[in-house]
N, C-alpha and C. Protein backbone atom coordinates (compact mmCIF):
# COMPACT_ATOMS: atom_id res chain seq x y z
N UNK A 1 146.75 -94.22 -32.64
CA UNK A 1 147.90 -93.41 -32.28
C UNK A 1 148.31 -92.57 -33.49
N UNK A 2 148.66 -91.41 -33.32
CA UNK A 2 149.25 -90.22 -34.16
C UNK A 2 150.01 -89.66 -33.77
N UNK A 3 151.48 -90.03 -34.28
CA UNK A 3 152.54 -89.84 -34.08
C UNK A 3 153.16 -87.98 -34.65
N UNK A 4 153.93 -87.36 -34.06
CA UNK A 4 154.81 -85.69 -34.61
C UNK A 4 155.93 -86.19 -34.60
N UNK A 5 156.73 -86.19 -35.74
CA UNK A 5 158.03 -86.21 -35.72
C UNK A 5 158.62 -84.73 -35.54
N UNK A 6 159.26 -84.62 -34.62
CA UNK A 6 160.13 -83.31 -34.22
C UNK A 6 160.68 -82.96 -35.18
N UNK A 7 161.65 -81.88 -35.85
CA UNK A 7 162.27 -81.56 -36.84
C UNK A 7 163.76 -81.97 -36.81
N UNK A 8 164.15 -82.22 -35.71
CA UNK A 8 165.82 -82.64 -35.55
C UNK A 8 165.74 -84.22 -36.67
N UNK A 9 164.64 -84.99 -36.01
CA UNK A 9 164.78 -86.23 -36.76
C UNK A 9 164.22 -86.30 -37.92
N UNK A 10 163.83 -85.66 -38.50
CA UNK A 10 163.66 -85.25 -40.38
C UNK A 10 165.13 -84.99 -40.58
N UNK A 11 165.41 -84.09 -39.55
CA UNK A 11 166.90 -83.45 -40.75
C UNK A 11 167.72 -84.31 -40.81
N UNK A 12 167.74 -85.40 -39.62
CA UNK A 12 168.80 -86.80 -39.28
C UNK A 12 168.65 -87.50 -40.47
N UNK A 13 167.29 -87.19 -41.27
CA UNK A 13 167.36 -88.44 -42.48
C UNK A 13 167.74 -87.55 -43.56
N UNK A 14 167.30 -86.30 -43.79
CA UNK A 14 167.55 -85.41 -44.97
C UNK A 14 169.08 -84.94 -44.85
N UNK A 15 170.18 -84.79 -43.69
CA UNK A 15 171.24 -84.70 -43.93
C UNK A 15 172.12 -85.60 -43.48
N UNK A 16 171.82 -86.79 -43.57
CA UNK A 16 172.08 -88.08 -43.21
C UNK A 16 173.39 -87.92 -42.10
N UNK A 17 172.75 -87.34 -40.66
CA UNK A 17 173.37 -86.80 -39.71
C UNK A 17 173.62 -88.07 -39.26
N UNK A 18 174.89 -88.74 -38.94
CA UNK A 18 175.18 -89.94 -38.25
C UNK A 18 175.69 -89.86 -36.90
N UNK A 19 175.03 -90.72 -35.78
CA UNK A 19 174.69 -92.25 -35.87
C UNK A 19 173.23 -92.33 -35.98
N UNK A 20 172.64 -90.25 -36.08
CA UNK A 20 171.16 -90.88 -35.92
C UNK A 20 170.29 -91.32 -37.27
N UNK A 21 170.92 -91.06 -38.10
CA UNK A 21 169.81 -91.58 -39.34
C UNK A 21 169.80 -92.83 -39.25
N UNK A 22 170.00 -93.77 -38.75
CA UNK A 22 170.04 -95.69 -38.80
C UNK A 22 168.55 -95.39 -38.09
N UNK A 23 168.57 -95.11 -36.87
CA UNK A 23 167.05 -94.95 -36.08
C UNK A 23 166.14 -94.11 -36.59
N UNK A 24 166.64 -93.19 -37.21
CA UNK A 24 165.51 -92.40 -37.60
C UNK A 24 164.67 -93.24 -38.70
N UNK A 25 165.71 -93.69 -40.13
CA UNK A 25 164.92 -93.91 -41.38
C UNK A 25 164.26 -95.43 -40.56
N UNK A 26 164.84 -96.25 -39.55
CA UNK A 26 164.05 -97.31 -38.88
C UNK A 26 162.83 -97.21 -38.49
N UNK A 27 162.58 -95.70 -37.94
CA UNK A 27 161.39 -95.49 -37.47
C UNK A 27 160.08 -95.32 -38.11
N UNK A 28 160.48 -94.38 -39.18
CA UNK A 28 159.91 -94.08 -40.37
C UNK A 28 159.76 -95.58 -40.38
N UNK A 29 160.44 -96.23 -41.54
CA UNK A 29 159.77 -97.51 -41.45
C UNK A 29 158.68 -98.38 -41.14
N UNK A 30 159.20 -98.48 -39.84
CA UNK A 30 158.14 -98.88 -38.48
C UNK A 30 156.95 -98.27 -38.92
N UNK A 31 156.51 -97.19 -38.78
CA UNK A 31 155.16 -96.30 -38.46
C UNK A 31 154.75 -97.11 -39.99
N UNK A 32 155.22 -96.66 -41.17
CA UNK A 32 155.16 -96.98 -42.73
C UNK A 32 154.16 -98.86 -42.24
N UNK A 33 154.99 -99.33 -41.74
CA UNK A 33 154.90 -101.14 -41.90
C UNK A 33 153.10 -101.32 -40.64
N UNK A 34 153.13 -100.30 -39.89
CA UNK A 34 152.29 -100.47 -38.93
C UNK A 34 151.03 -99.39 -39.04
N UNK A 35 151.00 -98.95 -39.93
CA UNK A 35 150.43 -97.99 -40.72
C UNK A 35 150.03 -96.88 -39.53
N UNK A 36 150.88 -96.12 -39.12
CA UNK A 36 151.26 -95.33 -37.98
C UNK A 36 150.79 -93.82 -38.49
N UNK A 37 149.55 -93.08 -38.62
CA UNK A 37 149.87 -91.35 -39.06
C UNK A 37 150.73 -90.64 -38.44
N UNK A 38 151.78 -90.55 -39.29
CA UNK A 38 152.66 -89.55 -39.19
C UNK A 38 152.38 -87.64 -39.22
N UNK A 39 152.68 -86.78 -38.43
CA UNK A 39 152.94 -85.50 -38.93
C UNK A 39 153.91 -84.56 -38.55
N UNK A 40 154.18 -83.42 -39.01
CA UNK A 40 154.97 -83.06 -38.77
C UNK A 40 154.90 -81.50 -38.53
N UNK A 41 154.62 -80.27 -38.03
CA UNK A 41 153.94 -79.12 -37.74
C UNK A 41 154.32 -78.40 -39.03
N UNK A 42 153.54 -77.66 -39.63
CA UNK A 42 154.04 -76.76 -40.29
C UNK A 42 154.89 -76.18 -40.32
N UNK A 43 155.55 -75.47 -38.66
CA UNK A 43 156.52 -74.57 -38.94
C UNK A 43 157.92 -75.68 -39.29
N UNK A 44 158.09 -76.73 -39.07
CA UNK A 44 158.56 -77.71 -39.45
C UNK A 44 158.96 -77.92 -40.73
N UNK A 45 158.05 -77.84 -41.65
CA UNK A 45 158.39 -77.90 -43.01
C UNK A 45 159.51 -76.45 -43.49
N UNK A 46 158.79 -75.49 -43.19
CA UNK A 46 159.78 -73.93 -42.78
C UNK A 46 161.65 -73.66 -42.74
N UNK A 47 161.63 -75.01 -41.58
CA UNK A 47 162.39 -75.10 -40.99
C UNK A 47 163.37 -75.87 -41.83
N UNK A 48 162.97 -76.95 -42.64
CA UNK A 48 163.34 -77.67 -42.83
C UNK A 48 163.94 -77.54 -44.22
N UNK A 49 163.15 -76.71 -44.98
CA UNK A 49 163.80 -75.83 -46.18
C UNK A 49 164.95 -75.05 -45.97
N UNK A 50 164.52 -74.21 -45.11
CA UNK A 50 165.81 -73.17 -45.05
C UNK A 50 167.24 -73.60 -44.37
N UNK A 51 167.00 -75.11 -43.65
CA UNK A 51 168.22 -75.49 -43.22
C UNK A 51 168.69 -76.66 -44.29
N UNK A 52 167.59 -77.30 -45.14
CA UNK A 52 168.34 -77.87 -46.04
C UNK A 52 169.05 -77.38 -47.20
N UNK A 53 168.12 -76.27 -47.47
CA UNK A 53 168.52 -75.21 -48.76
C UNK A 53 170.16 -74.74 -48.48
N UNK A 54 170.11 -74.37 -47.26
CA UNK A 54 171.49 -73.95 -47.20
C UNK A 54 172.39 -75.54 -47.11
N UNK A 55 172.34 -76.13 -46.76
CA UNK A 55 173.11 -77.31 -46.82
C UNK A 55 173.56 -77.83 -47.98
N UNK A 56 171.98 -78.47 -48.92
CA UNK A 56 172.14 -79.08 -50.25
C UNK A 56 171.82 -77.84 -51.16
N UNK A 57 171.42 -77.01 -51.37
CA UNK A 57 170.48 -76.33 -52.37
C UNK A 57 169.30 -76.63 -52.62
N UNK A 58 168.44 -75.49 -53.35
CA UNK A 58 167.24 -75.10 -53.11
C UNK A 58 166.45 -76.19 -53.68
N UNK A 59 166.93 -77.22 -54.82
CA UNK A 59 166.25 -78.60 -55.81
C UNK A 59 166.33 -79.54 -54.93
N UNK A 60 167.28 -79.91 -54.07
CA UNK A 60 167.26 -80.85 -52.84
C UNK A 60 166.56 -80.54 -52.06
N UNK A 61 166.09 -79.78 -51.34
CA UNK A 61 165.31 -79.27 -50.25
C UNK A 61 163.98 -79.18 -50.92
N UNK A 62 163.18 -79.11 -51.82
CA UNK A 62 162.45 -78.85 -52.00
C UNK A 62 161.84 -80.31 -52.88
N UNK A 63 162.62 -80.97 -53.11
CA UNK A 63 162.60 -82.50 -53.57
C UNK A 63 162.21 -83.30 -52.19
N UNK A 64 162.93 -83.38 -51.58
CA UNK A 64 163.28 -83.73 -50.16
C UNK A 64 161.42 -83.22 -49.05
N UNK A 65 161.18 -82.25 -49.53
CA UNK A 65 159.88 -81.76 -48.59
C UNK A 65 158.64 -82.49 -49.41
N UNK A 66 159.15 -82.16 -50.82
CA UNK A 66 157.52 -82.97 -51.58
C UNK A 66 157.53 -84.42 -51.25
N UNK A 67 158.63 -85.21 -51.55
CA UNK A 67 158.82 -86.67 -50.85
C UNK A 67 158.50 -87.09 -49.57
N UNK A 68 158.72 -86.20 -48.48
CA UNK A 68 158.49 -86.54 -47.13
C UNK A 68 156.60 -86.15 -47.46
N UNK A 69 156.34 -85.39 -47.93
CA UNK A 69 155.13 -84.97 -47.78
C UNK A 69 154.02 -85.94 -48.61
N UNK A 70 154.81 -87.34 -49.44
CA UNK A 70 153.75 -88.49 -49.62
C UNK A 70 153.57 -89.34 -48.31
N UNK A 71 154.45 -89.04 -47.24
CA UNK A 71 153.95 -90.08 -46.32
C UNK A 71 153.32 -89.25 -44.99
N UNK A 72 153.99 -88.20 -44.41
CA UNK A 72 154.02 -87.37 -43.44
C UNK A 72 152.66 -86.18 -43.76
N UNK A 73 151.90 -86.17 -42.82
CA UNK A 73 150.60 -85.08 -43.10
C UNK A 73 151.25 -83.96 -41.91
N UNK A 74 150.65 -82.45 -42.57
CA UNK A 74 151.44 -81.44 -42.05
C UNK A 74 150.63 -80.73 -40.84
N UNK A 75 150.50 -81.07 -39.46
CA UNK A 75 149.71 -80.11 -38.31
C UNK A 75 149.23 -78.90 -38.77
N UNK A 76 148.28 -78.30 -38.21
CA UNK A 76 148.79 -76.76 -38.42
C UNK A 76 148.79 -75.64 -37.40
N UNK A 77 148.74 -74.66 -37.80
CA UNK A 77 149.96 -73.81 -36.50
C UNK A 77 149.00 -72.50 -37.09
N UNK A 78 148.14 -72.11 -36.16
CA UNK A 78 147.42 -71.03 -35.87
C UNK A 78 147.52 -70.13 -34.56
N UNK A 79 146.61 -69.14 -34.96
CA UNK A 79 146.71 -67.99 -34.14
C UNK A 79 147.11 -68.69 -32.70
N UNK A 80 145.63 -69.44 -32.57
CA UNK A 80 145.34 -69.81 -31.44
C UNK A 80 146.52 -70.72 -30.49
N UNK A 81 147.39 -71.54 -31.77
CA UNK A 81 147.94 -72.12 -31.32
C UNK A 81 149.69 -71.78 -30.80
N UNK A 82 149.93 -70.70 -31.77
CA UNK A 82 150.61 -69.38 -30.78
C UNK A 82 150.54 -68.87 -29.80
N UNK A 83 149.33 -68.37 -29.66
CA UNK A 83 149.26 -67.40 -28.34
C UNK A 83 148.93 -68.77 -26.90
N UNK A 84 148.72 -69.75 -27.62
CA UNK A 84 149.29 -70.80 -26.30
C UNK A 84 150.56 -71.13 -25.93
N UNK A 85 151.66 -70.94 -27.08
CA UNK A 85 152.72 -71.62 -26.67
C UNK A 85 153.45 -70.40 -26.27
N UNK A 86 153.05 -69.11 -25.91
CA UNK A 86 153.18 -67.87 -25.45
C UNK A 86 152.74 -67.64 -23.97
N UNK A 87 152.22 -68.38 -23.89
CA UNK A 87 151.38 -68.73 -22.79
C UNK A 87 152.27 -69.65 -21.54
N UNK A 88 153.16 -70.78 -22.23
CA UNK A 88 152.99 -71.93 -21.72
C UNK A 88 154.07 -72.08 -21.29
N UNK A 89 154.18 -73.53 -20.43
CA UNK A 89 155.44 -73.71 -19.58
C UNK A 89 156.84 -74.28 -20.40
N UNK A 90 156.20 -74.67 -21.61
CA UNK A 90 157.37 -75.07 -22.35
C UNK A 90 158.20 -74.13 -22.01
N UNK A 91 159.61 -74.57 -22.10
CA UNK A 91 160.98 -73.38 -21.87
C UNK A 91 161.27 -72.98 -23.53
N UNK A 92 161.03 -74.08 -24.42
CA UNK A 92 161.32 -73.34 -25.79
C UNK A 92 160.08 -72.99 -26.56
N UNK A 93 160.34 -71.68 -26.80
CA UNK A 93 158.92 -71.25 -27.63
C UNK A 93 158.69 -72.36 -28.90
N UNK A 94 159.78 -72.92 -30.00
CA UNK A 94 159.76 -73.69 -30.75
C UNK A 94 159.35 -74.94 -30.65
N UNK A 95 159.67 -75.64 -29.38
CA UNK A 95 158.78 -76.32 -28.85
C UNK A 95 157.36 -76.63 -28.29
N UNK A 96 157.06 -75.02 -27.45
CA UNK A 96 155.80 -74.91 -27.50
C UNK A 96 155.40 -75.09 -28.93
N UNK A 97 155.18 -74.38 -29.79
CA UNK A 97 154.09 -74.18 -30.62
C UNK A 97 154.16 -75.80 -31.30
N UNK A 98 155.22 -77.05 -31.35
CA UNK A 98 155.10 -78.17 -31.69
C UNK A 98 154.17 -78.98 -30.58
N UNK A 99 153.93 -78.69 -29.36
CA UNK A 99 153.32 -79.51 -28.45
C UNK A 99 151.58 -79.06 -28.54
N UNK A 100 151.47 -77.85 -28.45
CA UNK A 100 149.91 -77.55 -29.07
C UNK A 100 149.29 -77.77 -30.30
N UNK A 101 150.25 -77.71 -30.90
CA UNK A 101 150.32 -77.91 -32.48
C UNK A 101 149.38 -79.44 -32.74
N UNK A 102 150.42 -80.35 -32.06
CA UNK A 102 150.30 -81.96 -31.71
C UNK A 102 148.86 -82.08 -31.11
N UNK A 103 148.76 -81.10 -29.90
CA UNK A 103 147.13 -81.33 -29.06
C UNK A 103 146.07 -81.27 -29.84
N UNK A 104 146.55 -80.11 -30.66
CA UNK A 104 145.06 -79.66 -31.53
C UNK A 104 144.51 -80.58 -32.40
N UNK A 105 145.76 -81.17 -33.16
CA UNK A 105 145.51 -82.01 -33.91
C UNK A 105 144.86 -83.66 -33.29
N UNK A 106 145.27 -83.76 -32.10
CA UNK A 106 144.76 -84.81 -31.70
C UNK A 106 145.97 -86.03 -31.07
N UNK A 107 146.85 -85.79 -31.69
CA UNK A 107 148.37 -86.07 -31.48
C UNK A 107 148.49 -86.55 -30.15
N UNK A 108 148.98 -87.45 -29.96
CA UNK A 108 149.55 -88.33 -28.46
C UNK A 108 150.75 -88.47 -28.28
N UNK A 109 151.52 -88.70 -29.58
CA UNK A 109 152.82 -89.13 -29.48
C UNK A 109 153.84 -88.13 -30.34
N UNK A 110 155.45 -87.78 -28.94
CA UNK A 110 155.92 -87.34 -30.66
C UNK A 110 157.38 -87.63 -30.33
N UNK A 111 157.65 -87.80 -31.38
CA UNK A 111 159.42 -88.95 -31.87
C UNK A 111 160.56 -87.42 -32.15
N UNK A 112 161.23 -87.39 -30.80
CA UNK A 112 162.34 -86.51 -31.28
C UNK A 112 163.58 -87.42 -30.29
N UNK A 113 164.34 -86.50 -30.58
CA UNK A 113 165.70 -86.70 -29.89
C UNK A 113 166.66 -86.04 -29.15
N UNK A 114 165.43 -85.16 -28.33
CA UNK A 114 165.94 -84.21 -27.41
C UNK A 114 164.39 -84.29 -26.52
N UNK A 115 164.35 -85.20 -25.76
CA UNK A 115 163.54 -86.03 -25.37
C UNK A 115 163.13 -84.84 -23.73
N UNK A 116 164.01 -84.15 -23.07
CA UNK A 116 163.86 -83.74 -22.14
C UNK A 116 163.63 -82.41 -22.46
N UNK A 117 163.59 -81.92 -23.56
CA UNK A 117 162.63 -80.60 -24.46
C UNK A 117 161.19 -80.39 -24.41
N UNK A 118 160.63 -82.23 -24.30
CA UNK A 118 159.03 -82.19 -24.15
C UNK A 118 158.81 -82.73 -22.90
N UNK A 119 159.65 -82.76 -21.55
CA UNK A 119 159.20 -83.36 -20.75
C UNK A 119 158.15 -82.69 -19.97
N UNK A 120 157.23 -82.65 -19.55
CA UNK A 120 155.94 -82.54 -19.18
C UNK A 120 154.95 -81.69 -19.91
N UNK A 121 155.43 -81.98 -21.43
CA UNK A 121 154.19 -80.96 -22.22
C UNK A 121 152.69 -82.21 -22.53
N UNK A 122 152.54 -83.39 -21.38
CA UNK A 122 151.48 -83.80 -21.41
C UNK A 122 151.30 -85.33 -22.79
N UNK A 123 152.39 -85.14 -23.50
CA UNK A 123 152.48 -85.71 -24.66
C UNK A 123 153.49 -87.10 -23.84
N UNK A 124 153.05 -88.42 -24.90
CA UNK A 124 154.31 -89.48 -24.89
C UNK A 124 155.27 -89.10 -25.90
N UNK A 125 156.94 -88.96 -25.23
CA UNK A 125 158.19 -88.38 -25.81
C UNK A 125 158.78 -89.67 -25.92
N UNK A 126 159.10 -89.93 -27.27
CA UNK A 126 159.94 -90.70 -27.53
C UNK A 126 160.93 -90.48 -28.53
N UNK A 127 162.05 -91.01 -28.01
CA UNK A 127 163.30 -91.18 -29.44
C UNK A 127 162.71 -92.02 -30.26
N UNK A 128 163.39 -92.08 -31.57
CA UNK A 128 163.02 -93.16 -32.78
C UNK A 128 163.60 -94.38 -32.31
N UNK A 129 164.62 -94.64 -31.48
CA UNK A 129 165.09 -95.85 -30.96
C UNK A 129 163.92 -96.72 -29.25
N UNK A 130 163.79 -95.86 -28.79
CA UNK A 130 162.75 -96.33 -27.69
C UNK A 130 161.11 -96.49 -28.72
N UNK A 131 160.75 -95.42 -29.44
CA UNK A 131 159.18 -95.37 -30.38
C UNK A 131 159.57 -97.32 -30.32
N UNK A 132 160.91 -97.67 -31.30
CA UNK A 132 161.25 -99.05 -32.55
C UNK A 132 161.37 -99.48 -31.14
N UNK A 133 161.92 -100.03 -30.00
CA UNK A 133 161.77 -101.11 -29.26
C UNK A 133 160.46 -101.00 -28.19
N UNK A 134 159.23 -100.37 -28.27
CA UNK A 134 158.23 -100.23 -27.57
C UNK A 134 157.18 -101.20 -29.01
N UNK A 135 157.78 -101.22 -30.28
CA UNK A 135 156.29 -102.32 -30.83
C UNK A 135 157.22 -103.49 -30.45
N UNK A 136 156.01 -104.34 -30.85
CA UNK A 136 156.18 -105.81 -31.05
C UNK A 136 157.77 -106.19 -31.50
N UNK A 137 158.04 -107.04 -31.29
CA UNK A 137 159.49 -107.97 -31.96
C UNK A 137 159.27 -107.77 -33.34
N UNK A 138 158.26 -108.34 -33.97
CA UNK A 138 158.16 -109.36 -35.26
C UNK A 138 158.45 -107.76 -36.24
N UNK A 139 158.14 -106.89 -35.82
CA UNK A 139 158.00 -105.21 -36.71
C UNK A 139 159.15 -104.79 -36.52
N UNK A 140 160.02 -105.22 -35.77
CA UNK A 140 161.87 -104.68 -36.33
C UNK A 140 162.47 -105.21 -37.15
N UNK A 141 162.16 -106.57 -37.86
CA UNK A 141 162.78 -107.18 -38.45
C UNK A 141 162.90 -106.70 -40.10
């Protein structure tokens, strides 16, 4: 299994958006303890600068992306994989290009929290709270 973390739940841990960072940094975890590949799309990383930069500044955000980027490997987001999500039934283009993104790569699973964003892009949608009660017992603890 090869898990996409959506970008809402990066930022839940990078701007310690509450109540969801408890599930998010849990999840992380989880994948970490169950040795789970994580990724996260390129335009993702993008995204994730320019909304942290403005939040914390440009040394936090850019601290914050090299750190996520020892555990998290980055999709990538080509021509091809544009002019599909241009194509496609997704309703959000930003979404498309995360659900092909995910295919190309091989991707089955992906952990957000706007769960009815990916509903029928073919992928298993999970929150970080359903991902953490779908393993085993003994791996929440």
């Amino acid at each position: 299994m090869k898990v996409l973390i959506d970008t809402n739940v990066i930022l839940d841990i990078a701007l310690n958006r509450k109540p969801f960072v408890g599930h998010a940094v849990l999840f992380i975890k989880a994948a970490g303890q169950w040795m789970i590949p994580l990724f996260m799309t390129a335009t993702t990383v993008t995204d994730l600068y320019y909304i942290i930069r403005k939040e914390k500044g440009k040394a936090i955000a850019l601290s914050f992306i090299e750190e996520l980027l020892q555990f998290v490997d980055v999709a990538s987001v080509d021509k091809n994989i544009v002019m599909e999500a241009l194509r496609s039934e997704v309703p959000d283009f930003e979404d498309a290009i995360q659900v092909y993104s995910a295919k190309q790569a091989a991707i089955t699973v992906i952990v957000t929290r706007n769960e009815n964003d990916f509903a029928g892009s073919g992928l298993d949608v999970q929150s970080p709270q359903s991902f953490l009660e779908n393993l085993p017992i003994d791996s929440q603890a």
